[in-house]
N, C-alpha and C. Protein backbone atom coordinates (compact mmCIF):
# COMPACT_ATOMS: atom_id res chain seq x y z
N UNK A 1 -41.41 -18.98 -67.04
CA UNK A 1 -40.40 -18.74 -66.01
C UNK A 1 -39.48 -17.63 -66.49
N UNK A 2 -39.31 -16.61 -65.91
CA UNK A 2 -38.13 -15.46 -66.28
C UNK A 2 -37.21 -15.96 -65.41
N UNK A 3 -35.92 -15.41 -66.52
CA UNK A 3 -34.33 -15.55 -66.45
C UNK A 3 -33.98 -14.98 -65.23
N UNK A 4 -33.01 -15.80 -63.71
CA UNK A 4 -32.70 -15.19 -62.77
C UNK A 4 -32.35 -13.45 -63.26
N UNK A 5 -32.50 -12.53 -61.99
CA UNK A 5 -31.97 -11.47 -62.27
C UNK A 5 -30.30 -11.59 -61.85
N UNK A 6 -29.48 -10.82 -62.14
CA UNK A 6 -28.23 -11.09 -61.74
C UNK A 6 -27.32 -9.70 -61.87
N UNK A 7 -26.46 -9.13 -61.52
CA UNK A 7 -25.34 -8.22 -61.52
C UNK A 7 -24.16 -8.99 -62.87
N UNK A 8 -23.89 -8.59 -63.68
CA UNK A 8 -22.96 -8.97 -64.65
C UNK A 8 -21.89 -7.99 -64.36
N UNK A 9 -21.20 -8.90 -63.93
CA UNK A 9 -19.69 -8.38 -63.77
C UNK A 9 -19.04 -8.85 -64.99
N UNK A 10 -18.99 -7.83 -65.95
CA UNK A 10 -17.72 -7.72 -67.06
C UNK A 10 -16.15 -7.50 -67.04
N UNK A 11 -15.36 -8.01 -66.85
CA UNK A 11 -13.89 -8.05 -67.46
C UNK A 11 -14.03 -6.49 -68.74
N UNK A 12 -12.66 -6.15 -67.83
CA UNK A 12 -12.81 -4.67 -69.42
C UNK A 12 -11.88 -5.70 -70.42
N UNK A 13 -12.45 -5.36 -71.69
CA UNK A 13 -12.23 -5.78 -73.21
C UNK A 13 -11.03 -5.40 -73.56
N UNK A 14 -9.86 -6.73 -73.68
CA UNK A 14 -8.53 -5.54 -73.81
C UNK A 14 -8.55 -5.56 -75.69
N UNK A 15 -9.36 -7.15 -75.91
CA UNK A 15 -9.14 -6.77 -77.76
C UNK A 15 -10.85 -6.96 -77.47
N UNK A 16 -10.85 -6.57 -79.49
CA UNK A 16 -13.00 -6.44 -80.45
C UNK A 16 -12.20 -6.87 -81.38
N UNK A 17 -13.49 -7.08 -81.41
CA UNK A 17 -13.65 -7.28 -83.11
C UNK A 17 -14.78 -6.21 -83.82
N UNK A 18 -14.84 -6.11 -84.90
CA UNK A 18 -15.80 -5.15 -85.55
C UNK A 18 -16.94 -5.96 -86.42
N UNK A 19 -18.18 -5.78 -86.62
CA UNK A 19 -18.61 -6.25 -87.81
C UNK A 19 -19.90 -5.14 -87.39
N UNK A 20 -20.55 -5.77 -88.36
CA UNK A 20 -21.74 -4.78 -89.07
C UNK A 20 -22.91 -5.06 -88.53
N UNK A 21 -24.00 -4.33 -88.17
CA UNK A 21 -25.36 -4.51 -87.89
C UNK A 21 -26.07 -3.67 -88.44
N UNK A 22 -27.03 -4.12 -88.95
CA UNK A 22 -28.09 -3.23 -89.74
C UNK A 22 -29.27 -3.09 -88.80
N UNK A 23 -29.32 -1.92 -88.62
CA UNK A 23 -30.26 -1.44 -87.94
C UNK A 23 -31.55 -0.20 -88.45
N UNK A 24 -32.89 0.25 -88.48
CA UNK A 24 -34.09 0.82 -88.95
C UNK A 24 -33.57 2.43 -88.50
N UNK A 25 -33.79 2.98 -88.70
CA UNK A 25 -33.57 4.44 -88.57
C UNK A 25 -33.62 5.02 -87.26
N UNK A 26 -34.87 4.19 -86.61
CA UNK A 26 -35.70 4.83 -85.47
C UNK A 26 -34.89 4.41 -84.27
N UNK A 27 -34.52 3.08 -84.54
CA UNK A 27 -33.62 2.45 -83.79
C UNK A 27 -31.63 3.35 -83.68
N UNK A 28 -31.60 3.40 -84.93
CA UNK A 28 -30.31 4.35 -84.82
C UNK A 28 -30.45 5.34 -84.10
N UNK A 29 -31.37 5.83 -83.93
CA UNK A 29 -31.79 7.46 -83.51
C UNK A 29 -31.59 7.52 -82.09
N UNK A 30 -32.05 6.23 -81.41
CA UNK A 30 -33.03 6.14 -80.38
C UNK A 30 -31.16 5.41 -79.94
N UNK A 31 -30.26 5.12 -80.55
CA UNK A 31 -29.01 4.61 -79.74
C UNK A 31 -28.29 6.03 -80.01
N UNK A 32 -28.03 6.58 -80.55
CA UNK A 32 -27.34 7.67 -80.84
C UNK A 32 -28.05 8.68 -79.69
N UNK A 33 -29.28 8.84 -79.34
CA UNK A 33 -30.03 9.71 -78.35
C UNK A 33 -29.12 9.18 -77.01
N UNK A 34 -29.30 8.03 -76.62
CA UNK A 34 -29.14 7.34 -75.41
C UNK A 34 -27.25 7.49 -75.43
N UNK A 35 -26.84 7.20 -76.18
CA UNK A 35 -25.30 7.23 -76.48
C UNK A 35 -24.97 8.99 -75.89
N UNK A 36 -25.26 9.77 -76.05
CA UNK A 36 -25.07 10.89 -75.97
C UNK A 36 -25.49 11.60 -74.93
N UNK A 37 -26.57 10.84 -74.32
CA UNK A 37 -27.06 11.58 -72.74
C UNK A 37 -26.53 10.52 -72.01
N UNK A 38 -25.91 9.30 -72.26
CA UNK A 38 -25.05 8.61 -71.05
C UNK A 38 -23.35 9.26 -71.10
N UNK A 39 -23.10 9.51 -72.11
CA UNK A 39 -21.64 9.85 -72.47
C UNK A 39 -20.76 8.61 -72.34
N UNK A 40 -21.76 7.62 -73.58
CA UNK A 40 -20.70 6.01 -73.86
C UNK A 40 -21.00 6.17 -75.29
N UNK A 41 -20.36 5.42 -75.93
CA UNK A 41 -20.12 5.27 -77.76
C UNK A 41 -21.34 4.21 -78.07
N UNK A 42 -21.82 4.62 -79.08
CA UNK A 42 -22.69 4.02 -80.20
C UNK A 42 -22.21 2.34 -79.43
N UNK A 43 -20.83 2.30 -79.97
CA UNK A 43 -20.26 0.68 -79.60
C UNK A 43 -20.45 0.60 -78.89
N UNK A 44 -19.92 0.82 -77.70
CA UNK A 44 -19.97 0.69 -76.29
C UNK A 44 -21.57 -0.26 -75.73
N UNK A 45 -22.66 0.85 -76.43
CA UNK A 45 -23.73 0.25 -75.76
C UNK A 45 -24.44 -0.24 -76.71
N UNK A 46 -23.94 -0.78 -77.72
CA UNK A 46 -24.59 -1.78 -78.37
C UNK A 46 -23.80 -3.19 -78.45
N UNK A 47 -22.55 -2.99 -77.77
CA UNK A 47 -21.92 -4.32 -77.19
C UNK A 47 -22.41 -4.94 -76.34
N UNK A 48 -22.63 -4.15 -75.10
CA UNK A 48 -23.26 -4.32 -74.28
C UNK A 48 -24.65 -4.94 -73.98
N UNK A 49 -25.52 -4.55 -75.12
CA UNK A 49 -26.56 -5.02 -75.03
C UNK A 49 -26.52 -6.57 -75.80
N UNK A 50 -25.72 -6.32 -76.90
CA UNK A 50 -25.30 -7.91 -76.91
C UNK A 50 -25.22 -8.83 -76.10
N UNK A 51 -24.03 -8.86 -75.17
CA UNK A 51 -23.78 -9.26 -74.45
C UNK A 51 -24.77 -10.09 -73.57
N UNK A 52 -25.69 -8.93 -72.89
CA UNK A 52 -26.86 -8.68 -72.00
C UNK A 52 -27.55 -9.65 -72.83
N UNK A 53 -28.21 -9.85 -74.30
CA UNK A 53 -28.86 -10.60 -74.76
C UNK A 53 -28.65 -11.57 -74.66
N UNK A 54 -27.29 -12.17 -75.26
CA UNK A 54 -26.82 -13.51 -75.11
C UNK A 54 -26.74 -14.16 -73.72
N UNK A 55 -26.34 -13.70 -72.79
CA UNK A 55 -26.60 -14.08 -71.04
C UNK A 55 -28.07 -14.22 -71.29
N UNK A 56 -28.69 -13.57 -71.62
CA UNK A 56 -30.47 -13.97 -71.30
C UNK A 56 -30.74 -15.49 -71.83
N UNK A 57 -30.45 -15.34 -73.06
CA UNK A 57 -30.81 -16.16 -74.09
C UNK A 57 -30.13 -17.25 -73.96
N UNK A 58 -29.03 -17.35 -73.45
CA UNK A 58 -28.01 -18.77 -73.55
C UNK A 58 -28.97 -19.62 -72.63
N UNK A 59 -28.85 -18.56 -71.03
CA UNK A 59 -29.76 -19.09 -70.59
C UNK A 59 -31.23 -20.54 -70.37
N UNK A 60 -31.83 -19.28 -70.87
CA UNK A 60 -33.01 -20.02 -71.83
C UNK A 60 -32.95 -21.18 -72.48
N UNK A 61 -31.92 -21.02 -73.53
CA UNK A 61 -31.51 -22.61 -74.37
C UNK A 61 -30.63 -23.40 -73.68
N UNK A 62 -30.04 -23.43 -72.83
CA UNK A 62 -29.56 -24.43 -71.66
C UNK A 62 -31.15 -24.68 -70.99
N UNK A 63 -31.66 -24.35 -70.34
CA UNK A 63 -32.74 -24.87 -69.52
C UNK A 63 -33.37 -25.75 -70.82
N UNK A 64 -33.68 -25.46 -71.51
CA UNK A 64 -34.67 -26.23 -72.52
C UNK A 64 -33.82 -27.80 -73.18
N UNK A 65 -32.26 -27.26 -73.07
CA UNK A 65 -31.85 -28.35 -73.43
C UNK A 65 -31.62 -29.52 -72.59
N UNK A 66 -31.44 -28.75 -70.98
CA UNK A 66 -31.69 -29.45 -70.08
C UNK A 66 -33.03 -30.35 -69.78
N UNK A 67 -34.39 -29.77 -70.09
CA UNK A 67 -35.68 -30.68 -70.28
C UNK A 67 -35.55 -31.33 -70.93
N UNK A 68 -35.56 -30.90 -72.56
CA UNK A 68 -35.40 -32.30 -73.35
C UNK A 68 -34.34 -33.70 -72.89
N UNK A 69 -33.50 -33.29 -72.59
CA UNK A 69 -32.48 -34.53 -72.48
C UNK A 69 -33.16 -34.83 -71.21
N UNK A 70 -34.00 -34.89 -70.02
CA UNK A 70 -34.46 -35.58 -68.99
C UNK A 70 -36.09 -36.08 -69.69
N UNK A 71 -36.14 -35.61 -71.06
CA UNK A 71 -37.13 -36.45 -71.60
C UNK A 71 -36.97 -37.61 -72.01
N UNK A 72 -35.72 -36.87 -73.05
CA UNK A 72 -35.14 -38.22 -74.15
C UNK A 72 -34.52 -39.56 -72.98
N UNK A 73 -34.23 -39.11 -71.38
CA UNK A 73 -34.03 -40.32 -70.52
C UNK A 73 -35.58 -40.63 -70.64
N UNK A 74 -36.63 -40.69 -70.69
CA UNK A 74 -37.47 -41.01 -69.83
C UNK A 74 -37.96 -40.38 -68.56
N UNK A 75 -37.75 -39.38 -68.96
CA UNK A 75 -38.23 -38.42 -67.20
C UNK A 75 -39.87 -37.66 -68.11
N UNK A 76 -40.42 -36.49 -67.22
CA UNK A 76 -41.01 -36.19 -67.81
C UNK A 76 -42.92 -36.93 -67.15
N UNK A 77 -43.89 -35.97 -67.35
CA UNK A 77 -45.13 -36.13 -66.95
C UNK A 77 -45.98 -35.73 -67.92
N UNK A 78 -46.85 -37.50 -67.88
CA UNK A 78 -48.30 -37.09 -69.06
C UNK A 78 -48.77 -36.19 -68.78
N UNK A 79 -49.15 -35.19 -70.00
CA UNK A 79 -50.09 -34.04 -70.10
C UNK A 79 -51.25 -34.59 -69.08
N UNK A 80 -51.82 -35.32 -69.45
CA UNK A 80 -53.28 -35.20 -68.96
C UNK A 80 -53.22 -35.72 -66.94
N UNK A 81 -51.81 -36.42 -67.00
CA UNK A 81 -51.98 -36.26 -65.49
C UNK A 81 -51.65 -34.63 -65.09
N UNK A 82 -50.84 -33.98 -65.18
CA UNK A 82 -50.52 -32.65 -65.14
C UNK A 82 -51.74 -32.19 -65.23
N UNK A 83 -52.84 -32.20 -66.07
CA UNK A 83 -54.27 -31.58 -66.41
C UNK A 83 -54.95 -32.03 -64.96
N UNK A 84 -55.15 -33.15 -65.06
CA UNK A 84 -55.81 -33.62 -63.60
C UNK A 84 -55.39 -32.63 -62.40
N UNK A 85 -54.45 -32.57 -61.81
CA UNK A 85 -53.81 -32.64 -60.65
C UNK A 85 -53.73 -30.94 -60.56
N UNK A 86 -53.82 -30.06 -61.99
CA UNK A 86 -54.21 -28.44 -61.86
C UNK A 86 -55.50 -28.45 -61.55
N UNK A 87 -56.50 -29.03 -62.29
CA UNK A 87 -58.06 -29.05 -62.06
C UNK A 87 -58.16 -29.15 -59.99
N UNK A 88 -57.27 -30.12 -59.90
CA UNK A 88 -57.78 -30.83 -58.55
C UNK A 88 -57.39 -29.50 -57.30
N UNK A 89 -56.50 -28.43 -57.97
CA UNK A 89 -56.19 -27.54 -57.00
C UNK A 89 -57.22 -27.13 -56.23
N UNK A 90 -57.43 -26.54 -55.20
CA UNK A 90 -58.01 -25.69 -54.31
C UNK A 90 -59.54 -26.33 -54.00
N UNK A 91 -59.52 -27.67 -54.32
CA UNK A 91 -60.83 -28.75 -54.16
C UNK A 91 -60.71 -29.33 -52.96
N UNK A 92 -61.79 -29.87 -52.42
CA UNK A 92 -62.02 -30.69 -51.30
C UNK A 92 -61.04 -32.12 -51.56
N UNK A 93 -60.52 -32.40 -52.68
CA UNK A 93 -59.78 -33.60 -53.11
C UNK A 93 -59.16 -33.04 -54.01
N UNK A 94 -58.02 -32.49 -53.44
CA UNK A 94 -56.56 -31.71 -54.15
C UNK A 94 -55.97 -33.24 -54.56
N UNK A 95 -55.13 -33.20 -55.44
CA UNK A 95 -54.28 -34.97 -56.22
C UNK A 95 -53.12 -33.99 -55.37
N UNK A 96 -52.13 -35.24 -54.98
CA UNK A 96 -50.93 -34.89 -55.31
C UNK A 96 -49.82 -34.68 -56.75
N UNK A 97 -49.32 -33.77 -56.04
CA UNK A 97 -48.20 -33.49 -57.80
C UNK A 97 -47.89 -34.90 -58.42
N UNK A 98 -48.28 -34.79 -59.35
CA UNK A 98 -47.33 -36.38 -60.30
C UNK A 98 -46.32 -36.43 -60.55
């Protein structure tokens, strides 16, 4: 399943913080290229893509934490009925969903 698409509306940053990222050469190159034909700072768009990551990713680990805990209730479908009921698609004797 991919992450809704969405418009991120950011708040401008009135404080930062600074810290360090180590990054491969090719990769520096390739932000410093892009930094310079958008006319935004090194920072700027590597905040940003932070940002952008973590919205993806939080994402992601909310939904998953959301499954497990409707497991750990007792929710949740045997593999092999799930197996059945794909097999049974597009057959003269489709199963209903389990």
């Amino acid at each position: 399943m991919q992450a809704p698409v969405a418009k991120i509306k950011r708040a401008k940053r009135e404080t930062s913080e600074t810290f360090t990222v180590r990054v491969g050469p090719e990769i520096k190159k390739r932000l410093a290229s892009l930094a310079a034909s958008t006319g935004r700072s090194r920072s700027f768009l590597t905040a940003e893509a932070i940002a952008e990551y973590l919205d993806a990713n939080e994402w992601q680990v909310a939904g998953i934490r959301k499954a497990l805990g409707s497991l750990d209730r007792g929710g949740g479908v045997e593999h092999e009925d799930v197996r059945h009921w794909i097999e049974s698609w597009e057959t003269s004797d489709e199963t209903r969903r389990p």
